[in-house]
Each structure stands twice: as structure tokens, then as C-alpha cells.
C-alpha atoms as a PDB file:
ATOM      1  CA  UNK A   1       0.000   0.000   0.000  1.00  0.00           C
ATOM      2  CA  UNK A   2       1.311   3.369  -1.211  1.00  0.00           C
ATOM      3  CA  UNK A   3       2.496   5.424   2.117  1.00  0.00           C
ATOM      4  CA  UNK A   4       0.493   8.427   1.061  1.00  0.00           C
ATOM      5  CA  UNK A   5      -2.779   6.275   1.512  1.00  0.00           C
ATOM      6  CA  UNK A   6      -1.739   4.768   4.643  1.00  0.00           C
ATOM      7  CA  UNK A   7      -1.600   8.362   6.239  1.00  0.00           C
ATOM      8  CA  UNK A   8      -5.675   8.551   5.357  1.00  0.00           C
ATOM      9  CA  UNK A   9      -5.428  12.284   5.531  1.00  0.00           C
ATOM     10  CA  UNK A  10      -8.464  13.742   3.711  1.00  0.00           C
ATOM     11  CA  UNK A  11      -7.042  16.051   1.002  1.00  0.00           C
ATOM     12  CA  UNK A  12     -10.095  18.775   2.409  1.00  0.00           C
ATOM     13  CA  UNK A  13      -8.203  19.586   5.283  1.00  0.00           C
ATOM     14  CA  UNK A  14      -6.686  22.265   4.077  1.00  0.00           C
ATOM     15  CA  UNK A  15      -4.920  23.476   7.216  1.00  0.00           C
ATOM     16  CA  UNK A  16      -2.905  19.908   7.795  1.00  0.00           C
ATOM     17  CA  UNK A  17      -1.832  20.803   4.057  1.00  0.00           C
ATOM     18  CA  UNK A  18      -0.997  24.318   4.758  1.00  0.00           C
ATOM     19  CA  UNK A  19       1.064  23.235   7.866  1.00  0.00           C
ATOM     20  CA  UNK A  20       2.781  19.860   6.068  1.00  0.00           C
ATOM     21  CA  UNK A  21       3.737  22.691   3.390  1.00  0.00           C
ATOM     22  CA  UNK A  22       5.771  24.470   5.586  1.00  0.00           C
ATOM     23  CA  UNK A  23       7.857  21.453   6.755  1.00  0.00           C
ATOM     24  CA  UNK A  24       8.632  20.099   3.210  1.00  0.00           C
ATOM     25  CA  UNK A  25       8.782  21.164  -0.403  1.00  0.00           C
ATOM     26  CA  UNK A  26       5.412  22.000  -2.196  1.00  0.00           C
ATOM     27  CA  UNK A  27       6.071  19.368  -4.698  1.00  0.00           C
ATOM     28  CA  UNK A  28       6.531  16.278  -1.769  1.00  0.00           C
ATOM     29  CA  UNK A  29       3.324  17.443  -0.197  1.00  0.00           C
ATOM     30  CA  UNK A  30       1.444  17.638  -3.601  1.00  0.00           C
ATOM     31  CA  UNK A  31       2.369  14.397  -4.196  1.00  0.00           C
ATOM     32  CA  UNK A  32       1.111  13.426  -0.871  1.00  0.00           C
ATOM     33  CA  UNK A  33      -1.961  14.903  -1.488  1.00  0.00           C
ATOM     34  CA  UNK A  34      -2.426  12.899  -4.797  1.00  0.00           C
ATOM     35  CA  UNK A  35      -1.919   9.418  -3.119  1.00  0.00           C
ATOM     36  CA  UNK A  36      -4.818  10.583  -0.152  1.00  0.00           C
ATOM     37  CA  UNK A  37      -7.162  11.637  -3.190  1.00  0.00           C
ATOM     38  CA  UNK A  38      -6.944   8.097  -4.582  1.00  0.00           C
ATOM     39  CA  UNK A  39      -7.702   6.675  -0.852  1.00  0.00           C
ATOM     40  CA  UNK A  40     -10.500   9.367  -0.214  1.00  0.00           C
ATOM     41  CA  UNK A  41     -13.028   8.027  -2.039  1.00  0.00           C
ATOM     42  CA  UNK A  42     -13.104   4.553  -0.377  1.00  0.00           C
ATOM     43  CA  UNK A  43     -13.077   5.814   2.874  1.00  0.00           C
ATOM     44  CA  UNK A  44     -16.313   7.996   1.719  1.00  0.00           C
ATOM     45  CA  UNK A  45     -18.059   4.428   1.505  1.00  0.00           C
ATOM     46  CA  UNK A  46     -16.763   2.953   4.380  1.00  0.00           C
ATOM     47  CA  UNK A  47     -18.108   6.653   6.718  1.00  0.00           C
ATOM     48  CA  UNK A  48     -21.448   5.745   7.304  1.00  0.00           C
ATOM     49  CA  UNK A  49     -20.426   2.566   8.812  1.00  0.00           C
ATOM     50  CA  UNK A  50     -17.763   4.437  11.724  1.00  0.00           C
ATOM     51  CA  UNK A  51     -19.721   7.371  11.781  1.00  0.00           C
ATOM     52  CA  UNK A  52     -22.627   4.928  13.729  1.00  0.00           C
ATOM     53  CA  UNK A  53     -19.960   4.079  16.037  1.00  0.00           C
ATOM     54  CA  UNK A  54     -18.433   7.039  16.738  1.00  0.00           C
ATOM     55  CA  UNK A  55     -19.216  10.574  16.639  1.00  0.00           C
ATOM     56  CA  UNK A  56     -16.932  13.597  16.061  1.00  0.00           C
ATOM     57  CA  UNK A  57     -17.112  17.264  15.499  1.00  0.00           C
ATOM     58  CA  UNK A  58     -15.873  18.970  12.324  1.00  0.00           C
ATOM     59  CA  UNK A  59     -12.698  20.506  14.415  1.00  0.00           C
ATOM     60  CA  UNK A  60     -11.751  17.371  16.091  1.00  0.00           C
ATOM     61  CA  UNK A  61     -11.338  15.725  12.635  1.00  0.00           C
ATOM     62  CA  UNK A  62      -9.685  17.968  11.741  1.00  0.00           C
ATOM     63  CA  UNK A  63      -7.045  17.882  14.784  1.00  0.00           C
ATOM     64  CA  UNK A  64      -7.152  14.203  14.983  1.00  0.00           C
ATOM     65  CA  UNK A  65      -6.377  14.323  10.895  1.00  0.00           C
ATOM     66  CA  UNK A  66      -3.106  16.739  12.191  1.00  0.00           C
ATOM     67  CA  UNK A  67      -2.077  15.185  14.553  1.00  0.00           C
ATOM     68  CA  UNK A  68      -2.269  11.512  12.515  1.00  0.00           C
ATOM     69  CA  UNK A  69      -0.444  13.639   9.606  1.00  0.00           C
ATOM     70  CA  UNK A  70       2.585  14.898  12.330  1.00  0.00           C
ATOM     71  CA  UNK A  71       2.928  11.523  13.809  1.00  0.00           C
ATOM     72  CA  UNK A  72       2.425   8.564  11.055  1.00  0.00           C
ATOM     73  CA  UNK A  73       3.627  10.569   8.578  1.00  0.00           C
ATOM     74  CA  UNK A  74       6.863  12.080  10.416  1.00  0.00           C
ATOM     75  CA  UNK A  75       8.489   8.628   9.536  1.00  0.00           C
ATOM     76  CA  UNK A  76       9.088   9.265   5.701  1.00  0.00           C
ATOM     77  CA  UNK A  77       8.577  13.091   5.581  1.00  0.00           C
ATOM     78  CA  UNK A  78      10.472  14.507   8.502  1.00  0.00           C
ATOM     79  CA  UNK A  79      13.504  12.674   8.077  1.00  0.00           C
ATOM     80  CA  UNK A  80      16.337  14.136  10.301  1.00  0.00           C
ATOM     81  CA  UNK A  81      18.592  16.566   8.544  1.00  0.00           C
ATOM     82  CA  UNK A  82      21.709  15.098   6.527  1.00  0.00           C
ATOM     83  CA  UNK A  83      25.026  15.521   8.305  1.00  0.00           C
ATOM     84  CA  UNK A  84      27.797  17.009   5.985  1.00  0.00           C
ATOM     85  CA  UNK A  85      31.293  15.764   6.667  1.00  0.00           C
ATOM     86  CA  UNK A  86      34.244  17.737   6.434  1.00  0.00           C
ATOM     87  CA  UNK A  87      37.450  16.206   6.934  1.00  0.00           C
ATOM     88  CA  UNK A  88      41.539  16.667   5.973  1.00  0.00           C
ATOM     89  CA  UNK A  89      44.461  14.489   5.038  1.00  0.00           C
ATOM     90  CA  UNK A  90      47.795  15.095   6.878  1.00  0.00           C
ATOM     91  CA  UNK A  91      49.768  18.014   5.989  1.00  0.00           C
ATOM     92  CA  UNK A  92      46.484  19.627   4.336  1.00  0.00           C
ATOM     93  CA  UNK A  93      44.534  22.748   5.368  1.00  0.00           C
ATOM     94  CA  UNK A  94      41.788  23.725   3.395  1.00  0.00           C
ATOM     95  CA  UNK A  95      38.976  26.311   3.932  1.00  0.00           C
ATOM     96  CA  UNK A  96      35.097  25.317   3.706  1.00  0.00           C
ATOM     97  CA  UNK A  97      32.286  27.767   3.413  1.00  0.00           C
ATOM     98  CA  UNK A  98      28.510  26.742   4.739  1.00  0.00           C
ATOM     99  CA  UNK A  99      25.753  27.263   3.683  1.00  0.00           C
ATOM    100  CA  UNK A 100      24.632  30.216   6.208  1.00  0.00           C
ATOM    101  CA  UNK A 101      27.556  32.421   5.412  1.00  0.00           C
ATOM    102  CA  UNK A 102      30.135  31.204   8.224  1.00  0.00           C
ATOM    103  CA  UNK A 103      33.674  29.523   7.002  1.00  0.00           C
ATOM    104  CA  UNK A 104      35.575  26.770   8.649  1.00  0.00           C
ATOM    105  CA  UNK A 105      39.364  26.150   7.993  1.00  0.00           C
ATOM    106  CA  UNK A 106      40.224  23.001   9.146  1.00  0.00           C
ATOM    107  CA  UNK A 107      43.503  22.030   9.894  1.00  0.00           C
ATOM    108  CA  UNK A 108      45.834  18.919   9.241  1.00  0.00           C
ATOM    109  CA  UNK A 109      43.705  15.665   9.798  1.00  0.00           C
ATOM    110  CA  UNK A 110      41.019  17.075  10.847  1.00  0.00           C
ATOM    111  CA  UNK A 111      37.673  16.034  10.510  1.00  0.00           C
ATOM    112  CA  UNK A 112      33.918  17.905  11.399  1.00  0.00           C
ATOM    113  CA  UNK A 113      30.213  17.427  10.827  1.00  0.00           C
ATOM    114  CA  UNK A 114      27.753  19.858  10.405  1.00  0.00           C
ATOM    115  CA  UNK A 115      24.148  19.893  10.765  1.00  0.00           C
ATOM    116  CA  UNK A 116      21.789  22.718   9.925  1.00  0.00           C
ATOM    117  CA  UNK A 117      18.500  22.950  10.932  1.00  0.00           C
ATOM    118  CA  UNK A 118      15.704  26.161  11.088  1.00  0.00           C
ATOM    119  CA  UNK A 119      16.682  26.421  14.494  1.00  0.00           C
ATOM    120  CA  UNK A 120      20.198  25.239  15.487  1.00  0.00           C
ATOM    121  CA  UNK A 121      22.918  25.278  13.778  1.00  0.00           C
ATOM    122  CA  UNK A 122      25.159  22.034  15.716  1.00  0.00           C
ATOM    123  CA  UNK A 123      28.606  21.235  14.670  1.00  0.00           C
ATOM    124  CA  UNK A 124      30.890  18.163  15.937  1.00  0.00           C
ATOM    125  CA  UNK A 125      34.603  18.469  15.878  1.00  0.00           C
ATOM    126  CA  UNK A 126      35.337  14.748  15.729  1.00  0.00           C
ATOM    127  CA  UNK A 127      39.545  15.496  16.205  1.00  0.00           C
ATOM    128  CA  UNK A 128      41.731  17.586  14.745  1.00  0.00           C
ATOM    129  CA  UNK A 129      41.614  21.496  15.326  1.00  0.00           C
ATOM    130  CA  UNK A 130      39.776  24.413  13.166  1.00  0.00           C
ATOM    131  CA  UNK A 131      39.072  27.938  12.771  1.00  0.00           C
ATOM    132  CA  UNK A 132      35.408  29.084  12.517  1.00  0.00           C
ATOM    133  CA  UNK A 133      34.416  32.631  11.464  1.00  0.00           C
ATOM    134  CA  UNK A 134      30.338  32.725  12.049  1.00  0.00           C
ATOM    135  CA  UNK A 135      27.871  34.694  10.087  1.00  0.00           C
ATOM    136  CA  UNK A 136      25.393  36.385  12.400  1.00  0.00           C
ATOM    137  CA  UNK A 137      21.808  34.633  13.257  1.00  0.00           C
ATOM    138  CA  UNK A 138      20.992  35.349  16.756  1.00  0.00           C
ATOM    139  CA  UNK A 139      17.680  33.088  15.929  1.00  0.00           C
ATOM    140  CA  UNK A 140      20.160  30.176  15.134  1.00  0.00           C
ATOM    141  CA  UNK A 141      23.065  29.633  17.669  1.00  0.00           C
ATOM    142  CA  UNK A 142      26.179  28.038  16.331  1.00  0.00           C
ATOM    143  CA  UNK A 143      27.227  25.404  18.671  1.00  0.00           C
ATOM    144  CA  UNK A 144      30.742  23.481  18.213  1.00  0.00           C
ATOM    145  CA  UNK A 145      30.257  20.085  19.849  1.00  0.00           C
ATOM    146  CA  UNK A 146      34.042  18.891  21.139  1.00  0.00           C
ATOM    147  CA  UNK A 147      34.931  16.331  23.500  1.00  0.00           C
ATOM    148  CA  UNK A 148      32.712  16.334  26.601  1.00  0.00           C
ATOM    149  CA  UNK A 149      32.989  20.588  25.971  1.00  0.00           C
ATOM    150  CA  UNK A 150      30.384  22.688  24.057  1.00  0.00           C
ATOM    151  CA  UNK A 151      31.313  26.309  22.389  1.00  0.00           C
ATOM    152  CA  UNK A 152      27.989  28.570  21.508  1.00  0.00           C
ATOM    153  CA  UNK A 153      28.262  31.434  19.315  1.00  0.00           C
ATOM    154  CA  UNK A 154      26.298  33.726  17.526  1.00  0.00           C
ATOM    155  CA  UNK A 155      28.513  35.740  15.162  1.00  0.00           C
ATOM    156  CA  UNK A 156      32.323  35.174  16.362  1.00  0.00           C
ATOM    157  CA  UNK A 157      36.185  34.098  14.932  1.00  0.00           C
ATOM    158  CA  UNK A 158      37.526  31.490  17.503  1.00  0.00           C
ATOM    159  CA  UNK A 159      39.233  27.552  17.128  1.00  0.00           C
ATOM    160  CA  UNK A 160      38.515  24.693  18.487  1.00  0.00           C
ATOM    161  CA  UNK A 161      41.383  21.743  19.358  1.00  0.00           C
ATOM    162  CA  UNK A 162      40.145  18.247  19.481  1.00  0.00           C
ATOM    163  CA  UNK A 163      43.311  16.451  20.346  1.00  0.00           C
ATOM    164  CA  UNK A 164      43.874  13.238  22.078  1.00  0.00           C
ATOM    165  CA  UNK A 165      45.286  15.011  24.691  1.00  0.00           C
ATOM    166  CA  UNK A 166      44.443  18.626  24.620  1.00  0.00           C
ATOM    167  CA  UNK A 167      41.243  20.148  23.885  1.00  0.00           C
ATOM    168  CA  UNK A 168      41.078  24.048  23.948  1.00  0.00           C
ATOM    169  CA  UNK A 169      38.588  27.192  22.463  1.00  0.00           C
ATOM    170  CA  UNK A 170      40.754  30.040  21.733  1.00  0.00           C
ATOM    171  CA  UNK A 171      38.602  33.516  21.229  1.00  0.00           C
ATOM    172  CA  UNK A 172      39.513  35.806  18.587  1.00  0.00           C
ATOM    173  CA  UNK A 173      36.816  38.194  17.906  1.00  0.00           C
ATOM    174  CA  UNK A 174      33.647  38.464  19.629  1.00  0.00           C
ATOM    175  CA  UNK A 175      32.139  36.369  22.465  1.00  0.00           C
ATOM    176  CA  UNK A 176      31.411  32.549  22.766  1.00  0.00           C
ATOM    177  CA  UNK A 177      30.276  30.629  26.280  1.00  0.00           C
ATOM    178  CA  UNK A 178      32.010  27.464  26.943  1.00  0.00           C
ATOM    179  CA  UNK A 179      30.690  24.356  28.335  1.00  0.00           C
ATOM    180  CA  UNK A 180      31.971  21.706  30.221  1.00  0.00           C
ATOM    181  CA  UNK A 181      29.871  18.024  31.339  1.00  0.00           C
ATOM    182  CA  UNK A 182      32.218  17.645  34.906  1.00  0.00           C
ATOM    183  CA  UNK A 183      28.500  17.809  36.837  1.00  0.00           C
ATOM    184  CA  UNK A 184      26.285  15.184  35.416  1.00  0.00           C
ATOM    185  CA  UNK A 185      23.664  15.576  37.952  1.00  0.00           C
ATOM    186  CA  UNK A 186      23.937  19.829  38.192  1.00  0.00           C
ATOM    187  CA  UNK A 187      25.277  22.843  35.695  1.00  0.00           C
ATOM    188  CA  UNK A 188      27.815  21.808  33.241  1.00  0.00           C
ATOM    189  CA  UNK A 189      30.894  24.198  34.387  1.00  0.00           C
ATOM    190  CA  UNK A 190      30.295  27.569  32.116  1.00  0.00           C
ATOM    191  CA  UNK A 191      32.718  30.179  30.951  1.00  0.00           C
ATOM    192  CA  UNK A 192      32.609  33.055  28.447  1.00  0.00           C
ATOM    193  CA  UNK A 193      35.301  34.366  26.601  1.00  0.00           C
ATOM    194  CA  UNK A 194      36.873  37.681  25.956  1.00  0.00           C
ATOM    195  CA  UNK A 195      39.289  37.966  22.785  1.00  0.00           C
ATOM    196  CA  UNK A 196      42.537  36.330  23.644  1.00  0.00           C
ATOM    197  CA  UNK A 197      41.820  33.734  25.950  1.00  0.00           C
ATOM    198  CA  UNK A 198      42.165  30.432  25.587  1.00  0.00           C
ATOM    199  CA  UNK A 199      40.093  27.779  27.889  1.00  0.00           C
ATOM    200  CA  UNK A 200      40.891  23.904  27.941  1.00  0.00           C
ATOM    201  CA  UNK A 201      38.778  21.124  28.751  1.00  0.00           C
ATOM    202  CA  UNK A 202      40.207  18.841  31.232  1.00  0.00           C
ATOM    203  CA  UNK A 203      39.283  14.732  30.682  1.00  0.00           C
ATOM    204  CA  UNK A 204      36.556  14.763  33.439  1.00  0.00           C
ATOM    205  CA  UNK A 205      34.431  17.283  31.452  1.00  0.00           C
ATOM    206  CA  UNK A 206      35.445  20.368  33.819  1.00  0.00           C
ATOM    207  CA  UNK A 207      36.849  23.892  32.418  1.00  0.00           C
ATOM    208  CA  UNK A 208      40.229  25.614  33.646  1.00  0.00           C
ATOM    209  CA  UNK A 209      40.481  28.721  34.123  1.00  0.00           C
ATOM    210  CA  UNK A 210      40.617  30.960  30.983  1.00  0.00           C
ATOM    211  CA  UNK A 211      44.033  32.074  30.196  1.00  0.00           C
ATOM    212  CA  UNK A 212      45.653  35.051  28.150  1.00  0.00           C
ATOM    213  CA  UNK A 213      47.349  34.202  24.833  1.00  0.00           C
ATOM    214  CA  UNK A 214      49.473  35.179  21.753  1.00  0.00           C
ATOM    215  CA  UNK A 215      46.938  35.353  19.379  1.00  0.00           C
ATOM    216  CA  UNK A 216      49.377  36.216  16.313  1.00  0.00           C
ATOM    217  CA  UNK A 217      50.939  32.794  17.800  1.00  0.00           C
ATOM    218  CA  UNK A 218      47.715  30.769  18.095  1.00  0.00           C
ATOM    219  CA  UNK A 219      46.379  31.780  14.447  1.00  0.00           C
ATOM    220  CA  UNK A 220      49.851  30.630  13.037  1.00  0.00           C
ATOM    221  CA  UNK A 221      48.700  26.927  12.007  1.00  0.00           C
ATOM    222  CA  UNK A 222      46.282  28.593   9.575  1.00  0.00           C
ATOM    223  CA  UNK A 223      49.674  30.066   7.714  1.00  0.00           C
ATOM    224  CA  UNK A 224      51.188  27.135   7.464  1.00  0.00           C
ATOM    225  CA  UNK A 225      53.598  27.321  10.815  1.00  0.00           C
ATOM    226  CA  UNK A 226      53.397  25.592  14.335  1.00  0.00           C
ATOM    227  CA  UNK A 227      53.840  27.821  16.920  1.00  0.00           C
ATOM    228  CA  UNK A 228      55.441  25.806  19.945  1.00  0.00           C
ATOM    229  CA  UNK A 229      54.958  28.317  22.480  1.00  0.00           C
ATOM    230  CA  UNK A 230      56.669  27.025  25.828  1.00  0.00           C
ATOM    231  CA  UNK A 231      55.791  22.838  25.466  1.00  0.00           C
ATOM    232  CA  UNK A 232      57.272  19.690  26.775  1.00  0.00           C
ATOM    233  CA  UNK A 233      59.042  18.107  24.115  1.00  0.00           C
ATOM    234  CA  UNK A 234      56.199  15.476  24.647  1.00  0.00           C
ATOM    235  CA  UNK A 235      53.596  17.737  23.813  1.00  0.00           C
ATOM    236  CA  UNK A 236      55.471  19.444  21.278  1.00  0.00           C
ATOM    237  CA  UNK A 237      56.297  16.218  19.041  1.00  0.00           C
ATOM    238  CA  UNK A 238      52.579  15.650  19.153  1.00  0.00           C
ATOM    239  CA  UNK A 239      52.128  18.905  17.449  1.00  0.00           C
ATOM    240  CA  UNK A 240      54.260  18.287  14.936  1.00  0.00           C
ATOM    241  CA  UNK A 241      54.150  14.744  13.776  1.00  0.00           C
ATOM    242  CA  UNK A 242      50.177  15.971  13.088  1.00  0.00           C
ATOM    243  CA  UNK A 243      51.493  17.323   9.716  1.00  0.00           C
ATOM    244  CA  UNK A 244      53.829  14.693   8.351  1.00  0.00           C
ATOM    245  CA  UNK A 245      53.655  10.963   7.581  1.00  0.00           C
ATOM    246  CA  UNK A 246      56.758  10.943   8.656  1.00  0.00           C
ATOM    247  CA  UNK A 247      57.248  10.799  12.668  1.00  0.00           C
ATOM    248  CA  UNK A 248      60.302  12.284  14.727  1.00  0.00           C
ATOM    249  CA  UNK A 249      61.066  10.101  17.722  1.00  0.00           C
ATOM    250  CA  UNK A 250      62.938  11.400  20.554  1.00  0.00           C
ATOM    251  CA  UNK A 251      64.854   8.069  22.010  1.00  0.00           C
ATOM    252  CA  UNK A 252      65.389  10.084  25.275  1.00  0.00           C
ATOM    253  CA  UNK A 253      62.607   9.326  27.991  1.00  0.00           C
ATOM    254  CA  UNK A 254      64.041  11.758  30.186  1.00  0.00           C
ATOM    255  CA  UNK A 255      63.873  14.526  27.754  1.00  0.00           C
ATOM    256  CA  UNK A 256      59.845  14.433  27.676  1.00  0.00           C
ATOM    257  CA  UNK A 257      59.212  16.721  30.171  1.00  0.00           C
ATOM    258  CA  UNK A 258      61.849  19.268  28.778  1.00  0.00           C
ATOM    259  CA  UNK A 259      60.238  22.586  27.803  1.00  0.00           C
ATOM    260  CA  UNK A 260      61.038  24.743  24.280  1.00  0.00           C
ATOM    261  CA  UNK A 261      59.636  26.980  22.017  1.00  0.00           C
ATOM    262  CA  UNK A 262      59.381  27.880  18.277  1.00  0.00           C
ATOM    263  CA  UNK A 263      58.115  28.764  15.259  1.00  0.00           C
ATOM    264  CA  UNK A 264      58.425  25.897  12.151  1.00  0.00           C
ATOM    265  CA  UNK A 265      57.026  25.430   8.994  1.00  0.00           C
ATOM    266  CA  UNK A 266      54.489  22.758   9.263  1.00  0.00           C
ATOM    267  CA  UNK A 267      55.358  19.561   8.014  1.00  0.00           C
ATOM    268  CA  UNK A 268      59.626  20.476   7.438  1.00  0.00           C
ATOM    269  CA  UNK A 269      60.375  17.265   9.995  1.00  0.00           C
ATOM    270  CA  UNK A 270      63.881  17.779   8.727  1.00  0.00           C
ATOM    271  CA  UNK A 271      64.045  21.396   9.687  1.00  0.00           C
ATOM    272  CA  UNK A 272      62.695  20.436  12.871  1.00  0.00           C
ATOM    273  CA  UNK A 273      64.432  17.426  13.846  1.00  0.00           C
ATOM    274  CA  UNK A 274      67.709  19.345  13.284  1.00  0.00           C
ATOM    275  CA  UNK A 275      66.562  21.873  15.732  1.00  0.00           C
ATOM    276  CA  UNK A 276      65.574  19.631  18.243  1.00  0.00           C
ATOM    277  CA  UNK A 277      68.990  17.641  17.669  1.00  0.00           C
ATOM    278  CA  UNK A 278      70.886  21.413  17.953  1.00  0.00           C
ATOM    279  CA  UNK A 279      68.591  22.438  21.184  1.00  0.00           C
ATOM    280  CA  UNK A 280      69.388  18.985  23.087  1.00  0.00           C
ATOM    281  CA  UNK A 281      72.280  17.996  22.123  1.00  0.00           C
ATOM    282  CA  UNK A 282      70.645  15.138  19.932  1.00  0.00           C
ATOM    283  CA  UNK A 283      71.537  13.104  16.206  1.00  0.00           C
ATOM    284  CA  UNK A 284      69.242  11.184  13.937  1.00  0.00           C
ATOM    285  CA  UNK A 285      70.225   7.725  14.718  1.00  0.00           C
ATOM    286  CA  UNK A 286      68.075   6.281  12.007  1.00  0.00           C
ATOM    287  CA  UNK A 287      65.882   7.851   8.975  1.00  0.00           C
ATOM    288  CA  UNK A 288      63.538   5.557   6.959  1.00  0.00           C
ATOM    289  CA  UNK A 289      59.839   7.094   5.387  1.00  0.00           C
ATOM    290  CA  UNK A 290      57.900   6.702   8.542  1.00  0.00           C
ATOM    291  CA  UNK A 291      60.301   7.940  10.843  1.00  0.00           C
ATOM    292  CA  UNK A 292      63.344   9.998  12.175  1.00  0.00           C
ATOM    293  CA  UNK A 293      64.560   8.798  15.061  1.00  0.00           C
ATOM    294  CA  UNK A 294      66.860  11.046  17.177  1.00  0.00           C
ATOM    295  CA  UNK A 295      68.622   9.974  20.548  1.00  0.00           C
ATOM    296  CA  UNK A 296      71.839  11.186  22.681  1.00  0.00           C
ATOM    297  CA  UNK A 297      75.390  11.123  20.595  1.00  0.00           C
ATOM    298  CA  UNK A 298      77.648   8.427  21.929  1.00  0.00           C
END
């Protein structure tokens, strides 16, 4: 049976039309109406049999045909919205615009959904990191979905890290409210942002305090350079093996916890290993496509 006819809306009820109308295209709801016009006239037979048994009112057919037409017929008509994937190979960066006026630029292995809907706009940053500059629509907030953390903003410039083991909002421009999920049972920590702070999300869902940052240094990745401002070598590696197939691998445990900084050109793992070997008194011990391993000279 055709799913038009198993909705058994009567095509006179013009306001269940009028309000389907306004949740799809005219052309899936005329269609709609076509398959209940074939079905009408059969259940015009069958009326004077149910209409012994039961007895309603012009307006409650018509809000019983409504409600039938929201509830039955929200399984094939009100599908929920696509998601559109984004996503980047290593060592790319690439800009995306969407569809409500707001860009993305989405760093190195990186990878986002998006869904839009009349009232929300929801993205997910799945991992990686990205920029977002957001086209104004105080009707539709633009919420960036990372980690246990939320970021809500109406018309801002800010990034969002989704790293294994650091996930930050950095504010550039405007004003976005951060989220955290460390209180199941109460308020989700809250925070909002002036520009130039930075906020991380620590791995129980709670927020840290909001600290001041570089932000000539923090919008360097979208350049092209990595700006290691004051990390362990640990944390800094991690950075930096994001944009190359090719790994560095400091053989020196007791170097991890060693703190540098710098500016590199992402994905130069040569540049950078020599730097690291010049700053610690290291030497590439071995070289093959995946790696470059570095330890202590003899």
C-alpha cells in the first residue's frame, strides 16, 4: 500500500496541508496529497459505517487528521537533517564555506560534521583542530560540539582543538560561552570568553580557568607554521608529527618533560628534527619514510 494512503489524511483539510507545506517542499506534499485523493473516495463508503460508532465534530477531525499527519507521517517526511562531513588528510589545510555564510578552515587531519537545521545550527569536531568565522543569526546559535565541551556562538572568529590530549577554544573576535559536562547531575561548568583567551577542557568534562594568549601565535597553524609556544618536548612532538607521515622520535625518555619553544614550517620534519637535535644535544640515529629517530650522541 502506497504510504500516502496509509496516512488517510483527507485532502479537504486544508490546514494539515498548509502546515505539512511548511515542513517540506510543495512538490513532496502535492504528491502526498495525490496518493490521499486516490484513498478518499473509499473511505467515503466505508463513513457511514464508523460514523454509527463514533461521533466527532468537524474541528476534532480535523485535529485528529493533524495530529495523525505529524505523527504517522513524520516517519518518511520529517527525516532528520543530513550531516555534511568535512574532513583533511595530513599536511592539508583547506577552507570550507557553509551554507549560512560562516567559514571553517580546518587544519591537518582534521575532521567535522555539520548539521543545519531552522533552528540550530550544531557542529561536531570529531579530532583535529579548526578555525570558525560565524555569520550572524541570533535566531540560530552556532554550537561546536568537542569532547565532553560545548562552544555557543552567535557571530564570532575562535578555534577549536580536538586532540587526544588537549582540547582548547581560543577567542579571537567576539564572544562565545564554553561548556563543560564535569556535573552530570547539576550545571555543566560555564565560561565566556573575551578575545585572547584560551580555555581547555580537562578529561573529566570540567573547564580551567581561561588564560591570556598570543593570538598572532595561536592563528599561526592557519599560515602554514606551528607555533610551539613554551611545550614539553612530549607535547610538542605531538604537534608536529600531526602534519607529516613521517614521525620524529625522541629516544630520550628523560627529555619528555623538557620545555622549548618555536616557530616551524608545518610539516619540514627535517628542519625540525635538526633543531631539536641542535637544542638537546641530539643526532638522527636512524631515517627511513615513517620515521626519524633522534637519541643522545655516543
Amino acid at each position: 500500500m502506497d504510504k500516502g494512503r496509509k496516512l488517510g489524511i483527507d485532502p479537504r483539510h486544508e490546514p494539515v496541508w498548509d502546515a505539512l507545506e511548511g515542513l517540506r517542499s510543495s512538490a513532496v506534499v502535492a504528491k502526498a496529497r495525490a496518493y490521499a485523493s486516490q484513498g478518499h473516495e473509499g473511505r467515503v463508503r466505508k463513513r457511514g459505517v464508523w460514523s454509527n460508532l463514533l461521533s466527532f465534530s468537524p474541528m476534532s477531525v480535523a485535529a485528529v487528521a493533524a495530529c495523525l499527519a505529524l505523527i504517522v507521517g513524520a516517519g518518511w517526511w520529517l527525516r532528520a537533517p543530513d550531516a555534511l562531513e568535512y574532513a583533511t588528510h595530513i599536511g592539508e589545510i583547506r577552507t570550507e564555506k557553509l551554507a549560512d555564510g560562516s567559514s571553517i578552515v580546518l587544519d591537518t587531519d582534521t575532521q567535522i560534521r555539520v548539521v543545519f537545521t531552522g533552528r540550530a545550527r550544531q557542529l561536531t569536531l570529531v579530532r583535529g583542530q579548526a578555525h570558525f568565522d560565524v555569520a550572524h543569526d541570533a535566531s540560530r546559535p552556532f554550537k561546536v560540539t568537542f569532547g565532553k565541551g560545548t562552544v555557543t556562538a552567535i557571530g564570532t572568529s575562535f578555534d577549536v582543538t580536538a586532540f587526544a590530549n588537549s582540547k582548547t577554544v581560543t577567542l579571537l573576535g567576539g564572544r562565545v560561552v564554553v561548556e563543560g559536562s564535569a556535573k552530570p547531575f547539576a550545571h555543566a561548568d560555564q565560561a565566556m570568553l573575551s578575545p585572547g583567551q584560551r580555555i581547555a577542557l580537562a578529561p573529566d568534562g570540567g573547564l580551567t580557568v581561561p588564560s591570556t594568549i598570543d593570538l598572532e601565535g595561536a592563528s599561526s597553524w592557519r599560515r602554514g607554521r606551528i607555533d610551539l609556544a613554551n611545550l614539553t618536548l612530549s607535547d610538542a612532538l605531538a604537534q608536529v608529527n600531526r602534519y607529516s607521515s613521517t614521525k620524529i622520535i625522541v629516544q630520550e625518555p628523560s627529555l619528555s618533560n623538557r620545555r622549548l619553544s618555536g616557530i616551524f614550517r608545518a610539516g619540514d620534519v627535517d628542519g625540525i628534527a635538526a633543531a631539536l637535535c641542535a637544542y638537546f644535544d641530539l643526532k638522527v640515529v636512524q631515517r627511513t619514510p615513517e620515521a626519524i629517530i633522534i637519541a643522545k650522541s655516543s
